[in-house]
Protein backbone atom coordinates (compact mmCIF):
# COMPACT_ATOMS: atom_id res chain seq x y z
CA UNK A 1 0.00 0.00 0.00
CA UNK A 2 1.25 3.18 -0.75
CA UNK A 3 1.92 5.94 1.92
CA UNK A 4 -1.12 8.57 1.66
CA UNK A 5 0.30 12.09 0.27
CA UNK A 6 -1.98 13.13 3.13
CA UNK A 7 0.20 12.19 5.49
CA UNK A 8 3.64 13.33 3.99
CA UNK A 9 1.66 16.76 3.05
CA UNK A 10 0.73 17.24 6.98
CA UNK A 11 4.17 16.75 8.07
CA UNK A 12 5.89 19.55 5.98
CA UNK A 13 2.39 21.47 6.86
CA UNK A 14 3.01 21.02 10.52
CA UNK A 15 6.89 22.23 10.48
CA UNK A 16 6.01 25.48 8.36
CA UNK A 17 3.53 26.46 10.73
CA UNK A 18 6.56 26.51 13.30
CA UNK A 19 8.18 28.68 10.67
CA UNK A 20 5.48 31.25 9.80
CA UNK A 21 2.01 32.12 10.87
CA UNK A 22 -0.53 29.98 8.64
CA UNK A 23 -4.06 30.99 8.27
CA UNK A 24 -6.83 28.44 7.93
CA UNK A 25 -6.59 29.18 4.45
CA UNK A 26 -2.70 29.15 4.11
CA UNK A 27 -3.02 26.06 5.58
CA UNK A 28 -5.92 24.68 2.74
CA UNK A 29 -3.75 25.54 0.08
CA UNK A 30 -0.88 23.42 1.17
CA UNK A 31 -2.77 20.71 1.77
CA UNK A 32 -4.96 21.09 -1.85
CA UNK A 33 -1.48 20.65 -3.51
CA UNK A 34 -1.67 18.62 -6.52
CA UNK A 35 0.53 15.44 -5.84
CA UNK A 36 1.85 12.06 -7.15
CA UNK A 37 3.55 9.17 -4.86
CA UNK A 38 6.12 7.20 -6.66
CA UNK A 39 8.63 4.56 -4.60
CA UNK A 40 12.04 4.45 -4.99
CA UNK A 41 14.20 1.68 -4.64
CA UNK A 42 17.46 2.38 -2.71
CA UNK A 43 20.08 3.49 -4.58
CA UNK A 44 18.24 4.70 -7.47
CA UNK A 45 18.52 8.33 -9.04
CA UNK A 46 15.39 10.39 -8.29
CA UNK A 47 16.77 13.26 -10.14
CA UNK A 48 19.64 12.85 -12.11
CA UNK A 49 22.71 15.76 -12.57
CA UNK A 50 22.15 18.32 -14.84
CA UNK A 51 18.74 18.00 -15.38
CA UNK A 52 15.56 20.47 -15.33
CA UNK A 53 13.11 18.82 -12.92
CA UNK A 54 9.95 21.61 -12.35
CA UNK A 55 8.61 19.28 -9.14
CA UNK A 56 9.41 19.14 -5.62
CA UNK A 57 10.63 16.50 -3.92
CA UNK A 58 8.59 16.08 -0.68
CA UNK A 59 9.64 12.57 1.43
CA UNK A 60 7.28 10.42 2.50
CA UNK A 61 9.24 7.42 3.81
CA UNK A 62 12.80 6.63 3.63
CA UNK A 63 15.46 8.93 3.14
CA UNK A 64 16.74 10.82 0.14
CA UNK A 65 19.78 12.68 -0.24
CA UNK A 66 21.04 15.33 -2.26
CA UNK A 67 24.62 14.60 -4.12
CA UNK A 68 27.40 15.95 -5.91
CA UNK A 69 28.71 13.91 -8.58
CA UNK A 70 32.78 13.63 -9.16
CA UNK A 71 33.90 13.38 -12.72
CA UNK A 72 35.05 9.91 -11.61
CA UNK A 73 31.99 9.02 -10.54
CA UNK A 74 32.29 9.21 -6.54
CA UNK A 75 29.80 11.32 -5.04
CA UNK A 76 29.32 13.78 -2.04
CA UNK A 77 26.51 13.50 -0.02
CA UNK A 78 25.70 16.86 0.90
CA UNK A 79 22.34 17.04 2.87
CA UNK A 80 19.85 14.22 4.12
CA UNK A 81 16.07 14.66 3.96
CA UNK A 82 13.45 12.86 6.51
CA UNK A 83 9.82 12.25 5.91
CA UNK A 84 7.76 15.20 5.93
CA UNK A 85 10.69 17.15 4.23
CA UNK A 86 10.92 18.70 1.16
CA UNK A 87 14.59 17.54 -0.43
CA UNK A 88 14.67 20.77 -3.12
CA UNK A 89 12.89 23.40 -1.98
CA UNK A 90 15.21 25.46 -3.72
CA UNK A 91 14.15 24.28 -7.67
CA UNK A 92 10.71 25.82 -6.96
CA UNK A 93 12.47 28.86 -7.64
CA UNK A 94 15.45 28.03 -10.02
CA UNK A 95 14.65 24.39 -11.26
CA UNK A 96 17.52 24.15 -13.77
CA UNK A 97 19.77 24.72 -10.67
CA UNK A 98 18.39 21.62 -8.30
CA UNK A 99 20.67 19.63 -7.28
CA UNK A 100 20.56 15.96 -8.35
CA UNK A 101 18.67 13.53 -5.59
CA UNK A 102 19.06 9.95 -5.22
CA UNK A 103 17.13 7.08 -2.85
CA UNK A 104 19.36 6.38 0.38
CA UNK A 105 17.23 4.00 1.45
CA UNK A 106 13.71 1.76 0.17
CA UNK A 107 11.94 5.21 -0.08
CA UNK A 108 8.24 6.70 -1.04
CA UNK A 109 8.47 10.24 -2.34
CA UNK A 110 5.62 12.82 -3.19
CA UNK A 111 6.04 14.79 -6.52
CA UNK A 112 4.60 18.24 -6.09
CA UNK A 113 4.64 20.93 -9.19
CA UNK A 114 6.75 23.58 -8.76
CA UNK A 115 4.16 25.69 -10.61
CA UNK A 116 1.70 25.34 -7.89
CA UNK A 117 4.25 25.71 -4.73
CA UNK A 118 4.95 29.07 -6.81
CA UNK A 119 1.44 30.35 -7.18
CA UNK A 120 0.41 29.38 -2.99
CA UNK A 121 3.27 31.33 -2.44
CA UNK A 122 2.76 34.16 -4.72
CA UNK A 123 -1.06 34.22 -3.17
CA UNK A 124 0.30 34.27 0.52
CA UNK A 125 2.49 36.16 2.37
CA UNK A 126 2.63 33.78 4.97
CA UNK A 127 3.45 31.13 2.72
CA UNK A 128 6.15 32.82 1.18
CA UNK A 129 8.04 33.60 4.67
CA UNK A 130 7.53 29.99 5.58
CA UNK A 131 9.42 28.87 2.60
CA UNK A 132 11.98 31.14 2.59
CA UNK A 133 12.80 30.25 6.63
CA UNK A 134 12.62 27.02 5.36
CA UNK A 135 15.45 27.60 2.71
CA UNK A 136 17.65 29.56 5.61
CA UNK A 137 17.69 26.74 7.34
CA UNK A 138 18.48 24.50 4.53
CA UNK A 139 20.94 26.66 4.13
CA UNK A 140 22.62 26.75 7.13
CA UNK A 141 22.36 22.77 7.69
CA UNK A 142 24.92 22.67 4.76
CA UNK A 143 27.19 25.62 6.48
CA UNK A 144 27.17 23.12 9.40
CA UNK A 145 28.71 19.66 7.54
CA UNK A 146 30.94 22.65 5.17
CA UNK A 147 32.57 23.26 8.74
CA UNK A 148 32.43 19.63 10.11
CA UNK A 149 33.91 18.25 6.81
CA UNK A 150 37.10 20.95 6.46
CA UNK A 151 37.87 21.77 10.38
CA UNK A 152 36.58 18.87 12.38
CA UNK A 153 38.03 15.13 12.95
CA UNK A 154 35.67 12.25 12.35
CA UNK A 155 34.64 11.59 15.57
CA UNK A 156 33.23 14.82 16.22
CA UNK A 157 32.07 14.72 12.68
CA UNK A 158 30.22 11.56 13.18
CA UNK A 159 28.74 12.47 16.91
CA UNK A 160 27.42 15.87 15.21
CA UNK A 161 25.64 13.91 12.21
CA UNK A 162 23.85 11.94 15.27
CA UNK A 163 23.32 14.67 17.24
CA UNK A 164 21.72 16.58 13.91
CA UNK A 165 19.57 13.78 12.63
CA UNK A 166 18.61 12.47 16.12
CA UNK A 167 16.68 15.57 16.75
CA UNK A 168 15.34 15.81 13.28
CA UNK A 169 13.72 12.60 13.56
CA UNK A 170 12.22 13.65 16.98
CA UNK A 171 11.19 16.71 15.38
CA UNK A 172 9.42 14.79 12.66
CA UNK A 173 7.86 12.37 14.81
CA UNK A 174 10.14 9.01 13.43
CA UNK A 175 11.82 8.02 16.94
CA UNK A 176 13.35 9.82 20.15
CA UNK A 177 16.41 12.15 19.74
CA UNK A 178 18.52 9.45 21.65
CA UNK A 179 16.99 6.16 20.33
CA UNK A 180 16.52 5.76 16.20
CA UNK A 181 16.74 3.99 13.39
CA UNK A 182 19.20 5.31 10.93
CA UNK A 183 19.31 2.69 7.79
CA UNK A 184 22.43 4.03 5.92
CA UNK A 185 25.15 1.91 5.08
CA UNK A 186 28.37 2.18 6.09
CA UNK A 187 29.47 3.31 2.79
CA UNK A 188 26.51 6.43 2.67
CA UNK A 189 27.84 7.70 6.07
CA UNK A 190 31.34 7.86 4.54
CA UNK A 191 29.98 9.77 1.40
CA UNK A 192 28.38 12.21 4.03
CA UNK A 193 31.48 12.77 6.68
CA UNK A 194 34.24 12.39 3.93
CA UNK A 195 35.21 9.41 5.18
CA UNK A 196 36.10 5.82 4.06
CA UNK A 197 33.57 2.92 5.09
CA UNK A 198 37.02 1.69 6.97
CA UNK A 199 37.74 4.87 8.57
CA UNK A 200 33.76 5.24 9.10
CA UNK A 201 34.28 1.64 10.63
CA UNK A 202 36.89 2.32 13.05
CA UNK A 203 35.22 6.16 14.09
CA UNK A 204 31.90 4.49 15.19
CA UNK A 205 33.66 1.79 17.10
CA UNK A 206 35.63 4.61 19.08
CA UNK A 207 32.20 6.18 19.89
CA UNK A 208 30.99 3.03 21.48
CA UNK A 209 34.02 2.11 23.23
CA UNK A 210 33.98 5.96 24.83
CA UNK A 211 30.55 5.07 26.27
CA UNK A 212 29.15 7.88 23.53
CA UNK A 213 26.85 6.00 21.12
CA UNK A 214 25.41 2.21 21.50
CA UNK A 215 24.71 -0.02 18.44
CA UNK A 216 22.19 -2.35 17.33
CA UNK A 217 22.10 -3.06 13.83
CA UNK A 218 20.91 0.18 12.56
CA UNK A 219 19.36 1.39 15.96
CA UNK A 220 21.80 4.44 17.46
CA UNK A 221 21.08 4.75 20.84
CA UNK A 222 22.68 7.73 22.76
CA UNK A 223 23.15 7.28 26.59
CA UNK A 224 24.24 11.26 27.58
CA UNK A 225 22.79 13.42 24.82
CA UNK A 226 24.40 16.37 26.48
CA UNK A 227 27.32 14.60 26.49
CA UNK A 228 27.27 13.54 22.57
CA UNK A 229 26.58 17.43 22.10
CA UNK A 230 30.02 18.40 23.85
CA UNK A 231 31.68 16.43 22.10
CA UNK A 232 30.04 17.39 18.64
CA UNK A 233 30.18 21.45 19.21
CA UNK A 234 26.33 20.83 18.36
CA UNK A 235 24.32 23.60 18.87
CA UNK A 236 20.57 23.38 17.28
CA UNK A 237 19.95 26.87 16.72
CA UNK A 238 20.56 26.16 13.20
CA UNK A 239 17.22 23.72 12.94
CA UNK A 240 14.93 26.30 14.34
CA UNK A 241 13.13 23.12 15.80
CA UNK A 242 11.03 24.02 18.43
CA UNK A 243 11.06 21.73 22.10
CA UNK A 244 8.57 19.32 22.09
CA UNK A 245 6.55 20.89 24.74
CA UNK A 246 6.22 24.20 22.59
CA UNK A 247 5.26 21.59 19.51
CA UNK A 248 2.76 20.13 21.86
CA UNK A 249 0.72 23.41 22.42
């Protein structure tokens, strides 16, 4: 069965109301949004480099990540998108200049025209501030891994990637900030930190022998959080996530 648009829609509904003051109507508009669910296979190209895609991207399961391809072929992950997310908010504005998206994981995503995002936010003010807060942040999430990948050493690299998706997925609703499911391989974590899968190898097994991180399969578990953050210089102003007791009212 495939995951209802709905669903998806509500999610990226719910975190621009945290980012903007949505009227009833704003709010309507969002949700009227034309859409189309398609699943992705891991692995597999959602958008491929260089090309003119006019839709958004918005996740609906699984995770998607944005990439820069090498001219060898290797490729940088350069930002990871949860469900309830919208992976290129950016090509609603400049589609020819989207970056490229592929499947990290078995993933469901929700194609939304970039012609309609444009209109509800030409016909809303509210709308408009929303996405462009929403692009800031974007924005500053890949000032954050610039930093961790050219001044930082992998273990604080890795414990701030944690730290970072840990809340998002609280945020989102997936899991607890300390207790989640991250399904990326070895490999994927190494095309996000810069690292090799044996270096990415050896850095997690130094987190769990400091008593930072515990592992069960794919299940990170983090004893201290405050801890973790010390370590990682993490600091979630950047997210604009609001505590789950503000969320709550």
């Amino acid at each position: 069965m495939s995951p209802l648009p709905s669903s998806a829609l509500q999610a990226l509904v719910d975190r621009l109301s945290q980012l903007a003051t949505l009227s009833p109507q704003d709010v309507d508009s969002l949700m009227g949004l034309t859409t189309q669910v398609v699943r992705v296979p891991a692995n597999a190209d959602i958008v491929l480099p260089g090309s003119a895609f006019d839709h958004a991207i918005l996740v609906s399961s699984g995770l998607v990540g944005r990439f820069v391809q090498l001219a060898n072929g290797e490729r940088q992950i350069t930002a990871i998108h949860l469900p309830g997310e919208i992976a290129d908010f950016h090509r609603v504005a400049t589609p020819r200049a989207g970056s490229p998206l592929q499947a990290l994981t078995n993933a469901a995503i929700v194609r939304i025209s970039g012609k309609e995002l444009r209109a509800v936010a030409l016909a809303s003010p509210a709308i408009t501030e929303a996405f462009w807060v929403y692009s800031a942040i974007d924005a500053a999430v890949l000032a954050r891994w610039a930093v961790n990948l050219a001044r930082r050493e992998a273990r604080v690299r890795m414990a701030h990637l944690f730290c970072e998706i840990g809340l998002r997925m609280e945020s989102s609703g997936e899991s607890a900030r300390d207790d989640f499911l991250l399904e990326l391989t070895q490999a994927q974590i190494g095309d996000i930190l810069g690292l090799t899968p044996v270096h990415v190898n050896r850095t997690m097994k130094a987190l769990k022998e400091a008593g930072l991180i515990e592992v069960q399969g794919r299940i990170i578990r983090i004893p201290d959080w405050t801890k973790l953050c010390a370590i990682a210089e993490f600091d979630p102003e950047y997210l604009q996530i609001l505590p789950q007791e503000d969320q709550a009212a």
